[in-house]
N, C-alpha and C. Protein backbone atom coordinates (compact mmCIF):
# COMPACT_ATOMS: atom_id res chain seq x y z
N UNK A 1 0.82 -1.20 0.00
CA UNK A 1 0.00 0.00 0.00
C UNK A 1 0.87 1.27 0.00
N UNK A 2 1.70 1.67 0.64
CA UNK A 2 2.69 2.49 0.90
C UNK A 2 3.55 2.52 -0.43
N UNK A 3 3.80 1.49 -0.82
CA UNK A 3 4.62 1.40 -2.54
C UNK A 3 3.32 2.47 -3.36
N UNK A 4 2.53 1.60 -3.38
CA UNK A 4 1.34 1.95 -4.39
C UNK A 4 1.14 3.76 -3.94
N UNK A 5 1.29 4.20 -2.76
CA UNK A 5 0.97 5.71 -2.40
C UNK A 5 2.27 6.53 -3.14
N UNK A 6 3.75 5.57 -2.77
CA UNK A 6 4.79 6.89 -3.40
C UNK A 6 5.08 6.59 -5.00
N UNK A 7 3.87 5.63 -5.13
CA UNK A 7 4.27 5.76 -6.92
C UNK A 7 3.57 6.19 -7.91
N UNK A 8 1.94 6.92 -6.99
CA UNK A 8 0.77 7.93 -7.59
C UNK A 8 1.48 9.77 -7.21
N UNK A 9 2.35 9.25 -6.13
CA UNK A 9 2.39 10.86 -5.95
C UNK A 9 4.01 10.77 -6.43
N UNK A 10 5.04 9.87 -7.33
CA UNK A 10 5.76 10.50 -8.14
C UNK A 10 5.15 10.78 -9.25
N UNK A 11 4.52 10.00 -9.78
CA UNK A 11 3.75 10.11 -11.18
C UNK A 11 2.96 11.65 -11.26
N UNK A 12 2.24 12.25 -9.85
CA UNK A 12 1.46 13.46 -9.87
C UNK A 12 2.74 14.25 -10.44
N UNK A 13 3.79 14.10 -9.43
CA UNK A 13 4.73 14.86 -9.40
C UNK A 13 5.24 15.20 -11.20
N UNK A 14 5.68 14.04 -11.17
CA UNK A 14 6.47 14.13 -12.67
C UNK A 14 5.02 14.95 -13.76
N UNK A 15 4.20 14.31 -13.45
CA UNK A 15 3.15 15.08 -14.70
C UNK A 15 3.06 16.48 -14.64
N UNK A 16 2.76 17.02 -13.15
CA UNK A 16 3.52 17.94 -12.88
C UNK A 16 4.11 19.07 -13.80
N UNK A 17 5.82 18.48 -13.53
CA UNK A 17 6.94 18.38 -14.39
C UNK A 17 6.32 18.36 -15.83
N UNK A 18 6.35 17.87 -16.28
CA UNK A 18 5.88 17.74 -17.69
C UNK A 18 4.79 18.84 -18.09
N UNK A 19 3.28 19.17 -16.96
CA UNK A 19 2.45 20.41 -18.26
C UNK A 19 3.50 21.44 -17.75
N UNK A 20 4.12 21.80 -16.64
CA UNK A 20 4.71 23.00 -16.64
C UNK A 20 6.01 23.50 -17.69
N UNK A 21 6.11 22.41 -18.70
CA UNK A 21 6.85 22.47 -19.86
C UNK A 21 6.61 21.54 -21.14
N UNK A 22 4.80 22.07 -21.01
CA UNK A 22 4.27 22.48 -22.21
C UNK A 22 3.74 20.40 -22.98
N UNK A 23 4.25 19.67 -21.71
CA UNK A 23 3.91 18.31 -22.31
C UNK A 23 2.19 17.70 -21.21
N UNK A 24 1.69 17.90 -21.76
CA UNK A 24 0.04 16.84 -21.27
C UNK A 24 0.30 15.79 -21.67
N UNK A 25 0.64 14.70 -19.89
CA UNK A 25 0.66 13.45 -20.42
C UNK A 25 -0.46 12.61 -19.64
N UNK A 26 -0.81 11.81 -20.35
CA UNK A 26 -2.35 11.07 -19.90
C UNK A 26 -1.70 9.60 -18.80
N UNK A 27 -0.80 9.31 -18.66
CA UNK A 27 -0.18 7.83 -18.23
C UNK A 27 -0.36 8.20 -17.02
N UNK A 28 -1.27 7.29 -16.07
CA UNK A 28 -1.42 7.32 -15.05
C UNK A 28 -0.54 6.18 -14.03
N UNK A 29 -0.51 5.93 -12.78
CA UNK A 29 -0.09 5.89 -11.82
C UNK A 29 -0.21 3.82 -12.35
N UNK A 30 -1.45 3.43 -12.24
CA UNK A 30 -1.60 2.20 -13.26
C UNK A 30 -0.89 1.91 -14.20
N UNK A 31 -0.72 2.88 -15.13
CA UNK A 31 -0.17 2.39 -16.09
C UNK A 31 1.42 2.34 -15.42
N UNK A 32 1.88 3.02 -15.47
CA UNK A 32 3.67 3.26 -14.70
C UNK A 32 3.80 1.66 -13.92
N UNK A 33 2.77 0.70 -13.50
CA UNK A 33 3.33 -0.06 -12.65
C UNK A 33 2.82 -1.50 -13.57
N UNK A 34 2.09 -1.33 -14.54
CA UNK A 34 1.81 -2.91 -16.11
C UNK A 34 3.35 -2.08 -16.49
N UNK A 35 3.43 -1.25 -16.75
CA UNK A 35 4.95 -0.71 -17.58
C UNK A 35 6.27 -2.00 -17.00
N UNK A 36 6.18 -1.59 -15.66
CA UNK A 36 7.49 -2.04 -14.83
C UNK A 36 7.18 -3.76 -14.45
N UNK A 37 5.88 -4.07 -15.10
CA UNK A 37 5.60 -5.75 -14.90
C UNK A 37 6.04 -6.17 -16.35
N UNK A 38 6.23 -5.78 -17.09
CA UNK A 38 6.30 -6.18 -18.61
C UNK A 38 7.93 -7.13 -18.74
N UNK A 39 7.88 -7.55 -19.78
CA UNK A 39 9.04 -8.50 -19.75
C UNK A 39 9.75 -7.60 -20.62
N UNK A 40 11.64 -7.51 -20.33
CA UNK A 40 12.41 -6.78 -21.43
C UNK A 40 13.41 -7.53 -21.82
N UNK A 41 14.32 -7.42 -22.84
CA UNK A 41 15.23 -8.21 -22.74
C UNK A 41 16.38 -7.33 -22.45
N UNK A 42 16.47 -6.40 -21.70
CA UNK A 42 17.60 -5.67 -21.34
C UNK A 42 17.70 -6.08 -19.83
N UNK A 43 19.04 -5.65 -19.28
CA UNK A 43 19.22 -5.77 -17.55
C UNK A 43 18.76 -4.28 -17.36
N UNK A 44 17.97 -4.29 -16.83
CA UNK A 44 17.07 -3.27 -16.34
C UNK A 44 17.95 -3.23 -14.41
N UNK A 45 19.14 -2.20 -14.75
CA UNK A 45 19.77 -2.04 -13.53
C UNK A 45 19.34 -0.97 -12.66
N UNK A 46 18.03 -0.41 -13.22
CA UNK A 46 17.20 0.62 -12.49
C UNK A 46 15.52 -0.12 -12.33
N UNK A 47 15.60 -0.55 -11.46
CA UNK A 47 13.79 -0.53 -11.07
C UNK A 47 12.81 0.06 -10.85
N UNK A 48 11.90 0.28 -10.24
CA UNK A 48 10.64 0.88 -10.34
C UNK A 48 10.94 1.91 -8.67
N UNK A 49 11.61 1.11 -7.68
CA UNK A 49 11.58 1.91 -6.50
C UNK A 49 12.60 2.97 -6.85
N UNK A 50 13.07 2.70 -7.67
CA UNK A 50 14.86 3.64 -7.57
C UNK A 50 14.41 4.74 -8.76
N UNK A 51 13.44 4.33 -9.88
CA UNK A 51 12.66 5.32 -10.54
C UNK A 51 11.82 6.30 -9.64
N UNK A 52 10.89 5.86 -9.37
CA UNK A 52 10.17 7.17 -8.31
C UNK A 52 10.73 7.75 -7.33
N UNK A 53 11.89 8.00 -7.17
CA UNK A 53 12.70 8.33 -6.66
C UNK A 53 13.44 9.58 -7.09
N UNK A 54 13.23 9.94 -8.75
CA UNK A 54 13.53 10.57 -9.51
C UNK A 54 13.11 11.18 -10.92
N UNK A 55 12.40 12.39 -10.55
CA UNK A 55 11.42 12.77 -11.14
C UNK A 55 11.60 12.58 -12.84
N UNK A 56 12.80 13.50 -13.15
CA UNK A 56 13.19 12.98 -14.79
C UNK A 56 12.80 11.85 -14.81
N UNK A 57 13.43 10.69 -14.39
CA UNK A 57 13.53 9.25 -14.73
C UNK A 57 11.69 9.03 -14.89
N UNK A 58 11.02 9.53 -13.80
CA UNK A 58 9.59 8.82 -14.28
C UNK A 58 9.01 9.82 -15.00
N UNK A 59 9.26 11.07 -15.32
CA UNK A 59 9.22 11.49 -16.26
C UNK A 59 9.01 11.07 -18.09
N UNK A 60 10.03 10.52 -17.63
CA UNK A 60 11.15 9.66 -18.83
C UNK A 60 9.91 8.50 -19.22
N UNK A 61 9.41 8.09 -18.22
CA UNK A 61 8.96 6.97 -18.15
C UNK A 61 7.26 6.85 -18.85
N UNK A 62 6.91 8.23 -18.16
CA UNK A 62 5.34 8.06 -18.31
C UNK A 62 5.26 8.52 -19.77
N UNK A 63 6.19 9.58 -20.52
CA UNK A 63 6.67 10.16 -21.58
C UNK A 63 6.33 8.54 -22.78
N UNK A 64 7.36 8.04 -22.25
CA UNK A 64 7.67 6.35 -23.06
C UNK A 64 6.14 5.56 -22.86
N UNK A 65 5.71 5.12 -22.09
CA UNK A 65 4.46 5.10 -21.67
C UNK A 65 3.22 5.65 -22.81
N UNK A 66 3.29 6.80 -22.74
CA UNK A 66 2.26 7.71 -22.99
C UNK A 66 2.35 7.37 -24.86
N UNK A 67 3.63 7.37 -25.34
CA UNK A 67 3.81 7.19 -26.88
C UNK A 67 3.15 5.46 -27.40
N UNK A 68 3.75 4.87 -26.46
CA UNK A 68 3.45 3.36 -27.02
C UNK A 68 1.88 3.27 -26.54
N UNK A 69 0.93 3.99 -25.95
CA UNK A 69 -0.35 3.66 -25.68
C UNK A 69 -0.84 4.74 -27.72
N UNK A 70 0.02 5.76 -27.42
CA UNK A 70 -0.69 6.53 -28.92
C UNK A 70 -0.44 5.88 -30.00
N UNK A 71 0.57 4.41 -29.70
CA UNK A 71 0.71 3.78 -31.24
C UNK A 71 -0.61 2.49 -31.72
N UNK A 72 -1.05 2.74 -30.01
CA UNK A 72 -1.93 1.52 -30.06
C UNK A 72 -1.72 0.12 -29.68
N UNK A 73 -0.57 -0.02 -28.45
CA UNK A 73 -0.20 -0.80 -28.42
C UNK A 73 -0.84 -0.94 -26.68
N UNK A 74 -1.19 -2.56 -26.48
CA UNK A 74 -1.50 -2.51 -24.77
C UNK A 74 -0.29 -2.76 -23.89
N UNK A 75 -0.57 -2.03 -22.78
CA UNK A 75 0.33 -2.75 -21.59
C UNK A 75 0.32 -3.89 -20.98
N UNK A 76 0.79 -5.16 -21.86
CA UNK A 76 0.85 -6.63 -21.66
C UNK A 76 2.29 -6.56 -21.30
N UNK A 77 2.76 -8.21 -21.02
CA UNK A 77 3.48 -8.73 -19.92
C UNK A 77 4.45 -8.29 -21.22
N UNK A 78 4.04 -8.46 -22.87
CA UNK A 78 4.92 -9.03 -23.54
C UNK A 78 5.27 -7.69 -24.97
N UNK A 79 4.87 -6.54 -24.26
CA UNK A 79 4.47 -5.33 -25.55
C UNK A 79 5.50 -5.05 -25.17
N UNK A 80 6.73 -5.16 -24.55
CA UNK A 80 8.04 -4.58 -25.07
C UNK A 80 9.00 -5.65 -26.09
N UNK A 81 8.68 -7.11 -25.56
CA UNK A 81 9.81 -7.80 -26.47
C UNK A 81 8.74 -7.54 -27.65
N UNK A 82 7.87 -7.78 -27.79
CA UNK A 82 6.93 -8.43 -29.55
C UNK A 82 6.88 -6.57 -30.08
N UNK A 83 7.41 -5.81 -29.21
CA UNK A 83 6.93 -4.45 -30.53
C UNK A 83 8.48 -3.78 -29.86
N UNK A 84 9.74 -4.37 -30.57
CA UNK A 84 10.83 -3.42 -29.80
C UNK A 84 11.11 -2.16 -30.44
N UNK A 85 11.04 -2.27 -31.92
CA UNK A 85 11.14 -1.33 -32.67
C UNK A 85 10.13 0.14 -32.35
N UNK A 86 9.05 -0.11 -32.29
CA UNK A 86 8.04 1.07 -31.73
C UNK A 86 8.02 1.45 -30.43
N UNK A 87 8.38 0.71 -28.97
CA UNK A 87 8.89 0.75 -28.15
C UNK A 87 10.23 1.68 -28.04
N UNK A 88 11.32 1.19 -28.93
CA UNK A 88 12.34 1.92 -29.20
C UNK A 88 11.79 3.60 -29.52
N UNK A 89 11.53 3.88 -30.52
CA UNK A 89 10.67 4.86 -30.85
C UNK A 89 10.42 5.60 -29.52
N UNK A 90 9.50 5.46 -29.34
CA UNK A 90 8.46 6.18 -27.62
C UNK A 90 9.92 5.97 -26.93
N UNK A 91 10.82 5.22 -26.62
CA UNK A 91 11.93 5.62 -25.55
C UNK A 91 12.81 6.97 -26.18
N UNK A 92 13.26 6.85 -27.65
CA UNK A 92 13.93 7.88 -27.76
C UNK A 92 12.75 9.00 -27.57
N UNK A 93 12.03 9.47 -27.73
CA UNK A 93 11.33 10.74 -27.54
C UNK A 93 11.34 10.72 -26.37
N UNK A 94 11.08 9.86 -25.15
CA UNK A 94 10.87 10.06 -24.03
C UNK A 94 12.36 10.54 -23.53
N UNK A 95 13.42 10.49 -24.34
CA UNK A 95 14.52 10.49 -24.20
C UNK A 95 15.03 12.34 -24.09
N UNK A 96 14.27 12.43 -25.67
CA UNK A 96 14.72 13.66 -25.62
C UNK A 96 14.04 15.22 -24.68
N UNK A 97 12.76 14.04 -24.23
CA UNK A 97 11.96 15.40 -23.50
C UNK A 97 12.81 15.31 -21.95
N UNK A 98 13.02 14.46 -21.76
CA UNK A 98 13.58 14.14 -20.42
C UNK A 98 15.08 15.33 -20.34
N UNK A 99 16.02 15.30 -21.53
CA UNK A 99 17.15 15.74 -21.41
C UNK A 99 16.64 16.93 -21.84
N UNK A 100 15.39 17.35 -22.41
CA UNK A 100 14.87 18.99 -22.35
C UNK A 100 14.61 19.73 -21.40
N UNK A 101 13.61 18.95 -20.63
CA UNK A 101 13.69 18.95 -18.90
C UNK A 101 14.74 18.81 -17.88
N UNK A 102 15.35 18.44 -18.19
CA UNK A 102 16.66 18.23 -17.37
C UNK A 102 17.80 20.07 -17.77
N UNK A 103 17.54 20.07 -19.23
CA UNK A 103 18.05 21.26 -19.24
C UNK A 103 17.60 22.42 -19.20
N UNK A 104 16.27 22.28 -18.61
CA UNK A 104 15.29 23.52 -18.62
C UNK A 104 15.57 24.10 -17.31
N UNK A 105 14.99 22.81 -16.26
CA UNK A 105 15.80 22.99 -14.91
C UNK A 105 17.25 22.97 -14.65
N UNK A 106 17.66 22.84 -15.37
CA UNK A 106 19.19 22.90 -15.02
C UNK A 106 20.12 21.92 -14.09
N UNK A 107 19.58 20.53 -14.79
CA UNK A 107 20.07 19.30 -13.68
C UNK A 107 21.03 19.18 -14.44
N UNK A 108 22.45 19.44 -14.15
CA UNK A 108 23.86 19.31 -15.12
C UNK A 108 23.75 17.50 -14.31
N UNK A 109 23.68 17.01 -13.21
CA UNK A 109 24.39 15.87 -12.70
C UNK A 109 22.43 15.11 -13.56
N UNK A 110 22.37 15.25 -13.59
CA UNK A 110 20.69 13.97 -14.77
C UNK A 110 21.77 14.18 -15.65
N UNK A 111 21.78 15.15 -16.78
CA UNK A 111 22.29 15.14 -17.87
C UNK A 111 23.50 14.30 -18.01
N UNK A 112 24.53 14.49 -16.58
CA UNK A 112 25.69 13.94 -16.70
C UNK A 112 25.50 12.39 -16.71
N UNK A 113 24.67 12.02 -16.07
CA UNK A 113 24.19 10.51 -15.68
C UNK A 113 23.60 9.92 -16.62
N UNK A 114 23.16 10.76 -17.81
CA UNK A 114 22.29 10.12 -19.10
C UNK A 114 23.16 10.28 -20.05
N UNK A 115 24.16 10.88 -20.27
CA UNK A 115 24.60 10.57 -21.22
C UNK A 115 25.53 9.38 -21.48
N UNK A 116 26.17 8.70 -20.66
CA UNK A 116 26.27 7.60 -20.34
C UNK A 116 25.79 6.41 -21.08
N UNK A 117 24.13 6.74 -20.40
CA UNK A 117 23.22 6.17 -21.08
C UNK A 117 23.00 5.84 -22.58
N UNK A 118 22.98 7.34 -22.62
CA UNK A 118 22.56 7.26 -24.57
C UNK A 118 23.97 6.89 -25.31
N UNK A 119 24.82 6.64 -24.43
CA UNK A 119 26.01 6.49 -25.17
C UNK A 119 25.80 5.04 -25.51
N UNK A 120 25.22 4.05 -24.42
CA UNK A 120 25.21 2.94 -24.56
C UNK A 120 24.00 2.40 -25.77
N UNK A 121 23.17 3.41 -25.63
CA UNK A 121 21.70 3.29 -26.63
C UNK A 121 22.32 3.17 -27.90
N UNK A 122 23.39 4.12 -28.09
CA UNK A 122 23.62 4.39 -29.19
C UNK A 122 24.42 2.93 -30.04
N UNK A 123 24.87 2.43 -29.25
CA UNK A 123 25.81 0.92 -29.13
C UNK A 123 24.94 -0.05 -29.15
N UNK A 124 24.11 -0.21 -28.99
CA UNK A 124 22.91 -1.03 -28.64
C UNK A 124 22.05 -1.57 -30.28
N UNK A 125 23.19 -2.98 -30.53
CA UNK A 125 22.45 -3.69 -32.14
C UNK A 125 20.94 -3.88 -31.97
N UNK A 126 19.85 -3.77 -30.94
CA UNK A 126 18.19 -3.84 -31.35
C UNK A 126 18.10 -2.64 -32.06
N UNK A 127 18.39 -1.60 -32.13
CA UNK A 127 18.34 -0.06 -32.03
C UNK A 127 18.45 0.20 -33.58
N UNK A 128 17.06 0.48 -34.13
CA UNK A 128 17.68 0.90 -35.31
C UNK A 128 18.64 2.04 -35.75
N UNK A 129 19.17 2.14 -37.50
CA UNK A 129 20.09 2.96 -37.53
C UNK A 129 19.56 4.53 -37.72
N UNK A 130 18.61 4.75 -38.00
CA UNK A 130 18.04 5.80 -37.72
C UNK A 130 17.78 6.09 -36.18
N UNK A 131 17.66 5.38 -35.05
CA UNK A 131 17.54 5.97 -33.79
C UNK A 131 18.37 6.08 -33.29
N UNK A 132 19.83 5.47 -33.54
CA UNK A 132 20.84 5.40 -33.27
C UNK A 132 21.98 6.86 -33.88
N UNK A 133 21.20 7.39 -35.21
CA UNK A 133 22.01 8.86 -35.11
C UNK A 133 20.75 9.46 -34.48
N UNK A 134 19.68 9.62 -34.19
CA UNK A 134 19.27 10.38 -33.22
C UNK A 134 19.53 10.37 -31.76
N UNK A 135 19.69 8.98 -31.60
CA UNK A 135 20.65 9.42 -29.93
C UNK A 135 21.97 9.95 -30.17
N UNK A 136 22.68 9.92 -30.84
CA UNK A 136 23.72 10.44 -30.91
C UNK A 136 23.52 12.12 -31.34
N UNK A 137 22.49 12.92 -31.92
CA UNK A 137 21.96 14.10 -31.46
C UNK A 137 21.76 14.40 -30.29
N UNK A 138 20.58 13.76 -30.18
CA UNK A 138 20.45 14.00 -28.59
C UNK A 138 21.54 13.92 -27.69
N UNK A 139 22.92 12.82 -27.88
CA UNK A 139 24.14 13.00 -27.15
C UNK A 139 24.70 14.00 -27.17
N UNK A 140 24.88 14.76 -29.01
CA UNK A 140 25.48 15.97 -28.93
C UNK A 140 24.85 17.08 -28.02
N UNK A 141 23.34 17.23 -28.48
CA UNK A 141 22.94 18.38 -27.58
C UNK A 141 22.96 18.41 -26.17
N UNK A 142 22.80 17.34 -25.43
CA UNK A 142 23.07 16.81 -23.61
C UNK A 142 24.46 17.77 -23.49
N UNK A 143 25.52 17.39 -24.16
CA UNK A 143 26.73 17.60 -23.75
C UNK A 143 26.68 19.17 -24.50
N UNK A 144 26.15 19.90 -25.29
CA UNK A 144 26.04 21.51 -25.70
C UNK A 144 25.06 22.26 -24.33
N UNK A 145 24.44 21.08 -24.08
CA UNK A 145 23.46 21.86 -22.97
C UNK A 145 24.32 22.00 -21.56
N UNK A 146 25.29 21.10 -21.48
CA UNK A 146 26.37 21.05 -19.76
C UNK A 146 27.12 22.02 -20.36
N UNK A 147 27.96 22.24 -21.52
CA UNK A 147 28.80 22.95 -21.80
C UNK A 147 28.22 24.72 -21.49
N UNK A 148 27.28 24.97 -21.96
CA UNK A 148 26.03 26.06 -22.21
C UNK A 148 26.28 26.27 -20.67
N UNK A 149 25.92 25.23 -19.74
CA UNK A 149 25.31 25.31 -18.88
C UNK A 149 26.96 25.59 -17.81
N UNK A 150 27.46 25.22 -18.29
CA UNK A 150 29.19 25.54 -17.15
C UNK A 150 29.68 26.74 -17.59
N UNK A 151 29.07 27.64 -18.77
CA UNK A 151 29.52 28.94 -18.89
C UNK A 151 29.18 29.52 -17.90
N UNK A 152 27.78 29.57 -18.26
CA UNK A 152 27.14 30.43 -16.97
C UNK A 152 27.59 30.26 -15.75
């Protein structure tokens, strides 16, 4: 019960986050937790407690969420392995609003911690080659946005 309470009021939170920069996202508190039951074939070295924990990240999440419900796809055990390619998709956008947000507020240590990330996305043979130079945009701009952001 207590799980189920701090994972409606990160989700408030993060949505939050999101209309106050211009994104209406419909993924509710339900959905965020069929999301984190689903089967992946990645090591998922971040879980669901260590996500609400961190607003980008479920941000990130309900973002990814919110795209794969607009493609028409359900939140089954098995809608990430059987649709990776469109899945893929909804993560990079969720990708790039996250590192928009991150540089709106001015989280240099998110940004620093994701790029990492997208470095590995970018390495990553499921990944098509078209999403793969878009994370590598999105890598360039992360690292124009810390640079931007250590002038000041």
């Amino acid at each position: 019960m207590a799980r189920e309470v701090e994972v409606r009021e990160a989700v408030e939170n993060a949505r939050h986050l999101l209309r106050r920069h211009g994104y209406d996202c419909q993924t509710t508190a339900d959905d965020l937790l069929l999301w984190f039951q689903a089967d992946t074939p990645y090591d998922q070295g971040t879980g669901l407690d260590e996500v609400i924990r961190i607003p980008l990240l479920v941000a990130h999440e309900l973002v990814e969420i919110d795209n794969v419900k607009e493609m028409g796809l359900a939140l089954t055990k098995d809608v990430i392995v059987k649709n990776m390619e469109k899945v893929d998709d909804a993560h990079l956008k969720a990708a790039q609003i996250e590192i928009q947000l991150a540089t709106s507020i001015k989280n240099t240590q998110h940004i620093k911690d994701r790029i990492e990330d997208i470095h590995r996305w970018i390495k990553d043979s499921s990944v098509t080659a078209e999403n793969r130079k878009k994370y590598r945009e999105l890598r360039a701009k992360a690292l124009k946005a810390l640079a931007d952001m250590n002038k000041a």
